[in-house]
C-alpha atoms as a PDB file:
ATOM      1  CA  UNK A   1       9.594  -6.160 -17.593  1.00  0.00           C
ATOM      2  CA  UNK A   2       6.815  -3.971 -15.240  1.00  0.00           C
ATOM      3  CA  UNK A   3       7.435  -5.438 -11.971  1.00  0.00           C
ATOM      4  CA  UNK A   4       5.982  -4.106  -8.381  1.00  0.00           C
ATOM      5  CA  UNK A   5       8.095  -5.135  -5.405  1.00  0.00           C
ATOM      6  CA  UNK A   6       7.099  -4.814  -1.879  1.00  0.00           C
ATOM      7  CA  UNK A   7       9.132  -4.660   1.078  1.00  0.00           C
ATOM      8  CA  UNK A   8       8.842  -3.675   4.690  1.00  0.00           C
ATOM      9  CA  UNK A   9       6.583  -6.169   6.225  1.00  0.00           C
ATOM     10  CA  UNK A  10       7.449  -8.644   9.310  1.00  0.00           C
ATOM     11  CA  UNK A  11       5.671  -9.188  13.094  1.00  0.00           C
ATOM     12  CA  UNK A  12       5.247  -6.061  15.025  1.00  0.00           C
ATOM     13  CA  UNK A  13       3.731  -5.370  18.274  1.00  0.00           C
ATOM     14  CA  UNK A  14       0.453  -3.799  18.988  1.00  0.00           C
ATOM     15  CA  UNK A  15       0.996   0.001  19.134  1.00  0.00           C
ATOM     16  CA  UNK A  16       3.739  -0.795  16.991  1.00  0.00           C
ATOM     17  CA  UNK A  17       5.523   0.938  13.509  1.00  0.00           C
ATOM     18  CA  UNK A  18       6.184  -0.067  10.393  1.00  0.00           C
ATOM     19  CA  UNK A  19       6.727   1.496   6.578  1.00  0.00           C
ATOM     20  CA  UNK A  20       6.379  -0.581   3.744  1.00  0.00           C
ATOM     21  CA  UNK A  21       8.092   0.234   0.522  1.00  0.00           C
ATOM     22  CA  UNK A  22       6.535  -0.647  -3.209  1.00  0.00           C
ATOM     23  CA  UNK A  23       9.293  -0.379  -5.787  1.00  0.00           C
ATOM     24  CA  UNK A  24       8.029  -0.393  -9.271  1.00  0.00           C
ATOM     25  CA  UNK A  25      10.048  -0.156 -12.527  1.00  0.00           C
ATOM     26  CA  UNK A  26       9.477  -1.114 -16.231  1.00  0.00           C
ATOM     27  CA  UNK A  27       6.184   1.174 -17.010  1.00  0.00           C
ATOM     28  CA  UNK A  28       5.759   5.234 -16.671  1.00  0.00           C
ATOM     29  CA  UNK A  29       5.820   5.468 -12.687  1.00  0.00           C
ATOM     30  CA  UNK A  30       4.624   9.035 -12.892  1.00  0.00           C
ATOM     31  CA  UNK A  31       1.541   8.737 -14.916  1.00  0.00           C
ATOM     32  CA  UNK A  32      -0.066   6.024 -12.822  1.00  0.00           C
ATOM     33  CA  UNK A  33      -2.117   6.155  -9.610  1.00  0.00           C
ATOM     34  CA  UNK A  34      -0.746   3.917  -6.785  1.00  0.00           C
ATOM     35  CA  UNK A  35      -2.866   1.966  -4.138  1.00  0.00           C
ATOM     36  CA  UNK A  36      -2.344  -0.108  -1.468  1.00  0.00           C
ATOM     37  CA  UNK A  37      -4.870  -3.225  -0.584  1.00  0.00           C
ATOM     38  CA  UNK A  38      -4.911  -5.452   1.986  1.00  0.00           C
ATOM     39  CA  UNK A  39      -6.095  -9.117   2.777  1.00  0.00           C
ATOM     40  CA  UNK A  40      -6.414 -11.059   5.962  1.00  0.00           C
ATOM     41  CA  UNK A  41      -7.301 -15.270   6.285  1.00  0.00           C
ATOM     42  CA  UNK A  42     -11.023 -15.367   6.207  1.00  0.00           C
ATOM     43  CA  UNK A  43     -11.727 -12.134   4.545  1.00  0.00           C
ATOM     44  CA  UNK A  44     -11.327 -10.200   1.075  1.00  0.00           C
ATOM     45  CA  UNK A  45      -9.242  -7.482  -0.141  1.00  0.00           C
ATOM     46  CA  UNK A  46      -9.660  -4.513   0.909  1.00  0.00           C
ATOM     47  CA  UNK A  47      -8.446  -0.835  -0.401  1.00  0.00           C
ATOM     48  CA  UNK A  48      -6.231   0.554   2.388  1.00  0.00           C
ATOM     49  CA  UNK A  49      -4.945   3.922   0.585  1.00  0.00           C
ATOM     50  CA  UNK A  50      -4.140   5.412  -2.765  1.00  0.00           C
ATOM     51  CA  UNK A  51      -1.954   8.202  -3.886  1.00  0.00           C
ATOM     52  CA  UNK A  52      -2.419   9.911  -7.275  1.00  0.00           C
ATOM     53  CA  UNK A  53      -0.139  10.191  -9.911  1.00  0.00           C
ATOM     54  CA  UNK A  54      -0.906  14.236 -11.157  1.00  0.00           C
ATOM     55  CA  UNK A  55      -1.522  16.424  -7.264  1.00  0.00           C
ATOM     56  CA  UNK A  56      -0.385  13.343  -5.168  1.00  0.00           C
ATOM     57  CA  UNK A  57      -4.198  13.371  -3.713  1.00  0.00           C
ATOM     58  CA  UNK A  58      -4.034  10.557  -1.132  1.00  0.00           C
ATOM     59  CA  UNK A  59      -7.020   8.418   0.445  1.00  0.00           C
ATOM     60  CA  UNK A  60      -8.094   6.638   2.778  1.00  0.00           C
ATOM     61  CA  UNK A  61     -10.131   3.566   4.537  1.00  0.00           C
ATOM     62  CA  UNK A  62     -11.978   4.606   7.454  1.00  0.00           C
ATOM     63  CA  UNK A  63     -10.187   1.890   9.241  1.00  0.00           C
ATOM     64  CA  UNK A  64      -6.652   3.144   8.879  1.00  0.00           C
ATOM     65  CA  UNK A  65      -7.378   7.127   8.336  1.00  0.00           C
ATOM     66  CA  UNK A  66      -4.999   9.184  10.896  1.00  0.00           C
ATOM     67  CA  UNK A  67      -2.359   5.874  11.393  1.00  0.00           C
ATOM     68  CA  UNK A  68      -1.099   5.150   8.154  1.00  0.00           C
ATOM     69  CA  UNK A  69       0.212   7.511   5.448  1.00  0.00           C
ATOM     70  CA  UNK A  70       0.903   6.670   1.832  1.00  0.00           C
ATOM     71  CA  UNK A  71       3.477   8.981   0.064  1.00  0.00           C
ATOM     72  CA  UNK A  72       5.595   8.661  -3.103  1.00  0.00           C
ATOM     73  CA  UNK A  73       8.917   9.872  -4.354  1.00  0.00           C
ATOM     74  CA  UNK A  74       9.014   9.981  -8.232  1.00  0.00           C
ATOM     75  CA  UNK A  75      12.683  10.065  -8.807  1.00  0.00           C
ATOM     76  CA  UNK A  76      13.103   6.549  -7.199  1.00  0.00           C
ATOM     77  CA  UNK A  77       9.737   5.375  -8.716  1.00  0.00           C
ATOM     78  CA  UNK A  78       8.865   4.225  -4.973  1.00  0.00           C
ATOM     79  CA  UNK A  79       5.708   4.961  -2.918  1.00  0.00           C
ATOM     80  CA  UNK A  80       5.631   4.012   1.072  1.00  0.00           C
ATOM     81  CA  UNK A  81       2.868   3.155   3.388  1.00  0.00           C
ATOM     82  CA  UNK A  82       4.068   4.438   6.793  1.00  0.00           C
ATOM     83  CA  UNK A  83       1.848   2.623   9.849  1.00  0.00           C
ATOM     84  CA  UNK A  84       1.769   3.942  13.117  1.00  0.00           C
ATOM     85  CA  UNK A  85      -0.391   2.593  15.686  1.00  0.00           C
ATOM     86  CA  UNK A  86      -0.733  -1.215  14.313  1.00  0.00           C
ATOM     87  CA  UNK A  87      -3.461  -3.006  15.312  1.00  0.00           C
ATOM     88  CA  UNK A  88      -3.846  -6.914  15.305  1.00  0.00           C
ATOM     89  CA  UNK A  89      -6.617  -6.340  13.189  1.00  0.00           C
ATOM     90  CA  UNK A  90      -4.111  -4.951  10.598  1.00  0.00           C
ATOM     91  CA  UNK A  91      -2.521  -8.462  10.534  1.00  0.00           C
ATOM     92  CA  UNK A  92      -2.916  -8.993   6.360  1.00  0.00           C
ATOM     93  CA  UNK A  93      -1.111  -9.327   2.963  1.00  0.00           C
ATOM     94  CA  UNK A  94      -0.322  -5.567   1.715  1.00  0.00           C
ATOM     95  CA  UNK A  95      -0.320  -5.646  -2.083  1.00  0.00           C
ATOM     96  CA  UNK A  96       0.522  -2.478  -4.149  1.00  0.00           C
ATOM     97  CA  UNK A  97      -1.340  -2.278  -7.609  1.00  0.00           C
ATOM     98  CA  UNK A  98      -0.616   0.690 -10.088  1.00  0.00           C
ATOM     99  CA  UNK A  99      -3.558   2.031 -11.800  1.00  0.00           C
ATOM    100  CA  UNK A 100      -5.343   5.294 -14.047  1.00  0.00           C
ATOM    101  CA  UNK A 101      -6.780   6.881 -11.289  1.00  0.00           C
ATOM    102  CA  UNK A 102      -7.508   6.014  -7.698  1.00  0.00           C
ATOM    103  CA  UNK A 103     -11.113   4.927  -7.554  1.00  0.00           C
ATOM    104  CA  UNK A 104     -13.330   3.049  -4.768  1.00  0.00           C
ATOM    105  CA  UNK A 105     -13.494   0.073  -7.784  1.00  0.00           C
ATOM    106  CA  UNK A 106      -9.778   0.682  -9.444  1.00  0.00           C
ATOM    107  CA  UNK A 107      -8.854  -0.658 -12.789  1.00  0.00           C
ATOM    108  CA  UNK A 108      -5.589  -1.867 -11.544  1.00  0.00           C
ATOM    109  CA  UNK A 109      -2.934  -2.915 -14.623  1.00  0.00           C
ATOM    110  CA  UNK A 110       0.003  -4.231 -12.452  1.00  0.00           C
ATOM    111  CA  UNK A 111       0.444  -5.847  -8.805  1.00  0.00           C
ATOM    112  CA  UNK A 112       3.194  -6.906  -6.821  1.00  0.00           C
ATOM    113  CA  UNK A 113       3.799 -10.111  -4.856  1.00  0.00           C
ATOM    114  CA  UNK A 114       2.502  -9.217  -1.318  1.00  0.00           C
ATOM    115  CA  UNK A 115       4.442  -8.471   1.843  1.00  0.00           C
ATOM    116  CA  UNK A 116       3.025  -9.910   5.026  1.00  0.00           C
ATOM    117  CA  UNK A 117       2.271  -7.497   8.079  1.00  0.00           C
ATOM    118  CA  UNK A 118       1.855  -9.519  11.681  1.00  0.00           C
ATOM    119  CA  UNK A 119       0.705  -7.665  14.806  1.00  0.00           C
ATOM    120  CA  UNK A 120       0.563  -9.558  17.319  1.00  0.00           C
ATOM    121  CA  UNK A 121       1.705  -9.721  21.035  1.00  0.00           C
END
């Protein structure tokens, strides 16, 4: 069964850490890009960062560039999104999604259930 499971999420304060963790098993982990989206009440998902599966290239949204960083550890099929600096305007839904490639309009084959970030005061 190809399953994606996040973890990590809960209510942080501004200024605030926290490192989410996307666990994926039951497809070829290492041939597949990784991304992490994002979406908030009121708005649509957004890309937040993706890793690659060959170099481990990693990217970026303008919003988060120099706070978060996306890594991944092949031998425990895992990748992390490590967030320094939270914002309440990074209050959202982080879903991981595996894909080919990472690309500004992924095709994404598999997503996992959503772990909910709060920053709030």
């Amino acid at each position: 069964q190809v399953q994606l499971v996040e973890s990590g999420g809960g209510l942080v304060q501004p200024g605030g850490s926290l490192r989410l963790s996307c666990a994926a098993s039951g497809f070829t982990f290492d041939y597949y890009a990784i991304g992490w989206f994002r979406q908030a009440p009121g708005k649509e998902r957004e890309g937040v960062s993706c890793i690659s599966s060959g170099d481990g290239s990693t990217y970026y949204a303008d919003s988060v560039k120099g706070r978060f960083t996306i890594s991944r550890d092949n031998a425990k099929n895992t990748v992390y999104l490590q967030m320094n600096s939270l914002k309440p305007e990074d209050t959202a839904v982080y879903y991981c999604a595996a894909s080919d490639k990472c690309a500004v309009v992924p095709t994404l084959d598999y997503w996992g259930q959503g772990t909910q970030v709060t920053v709030s005061s």
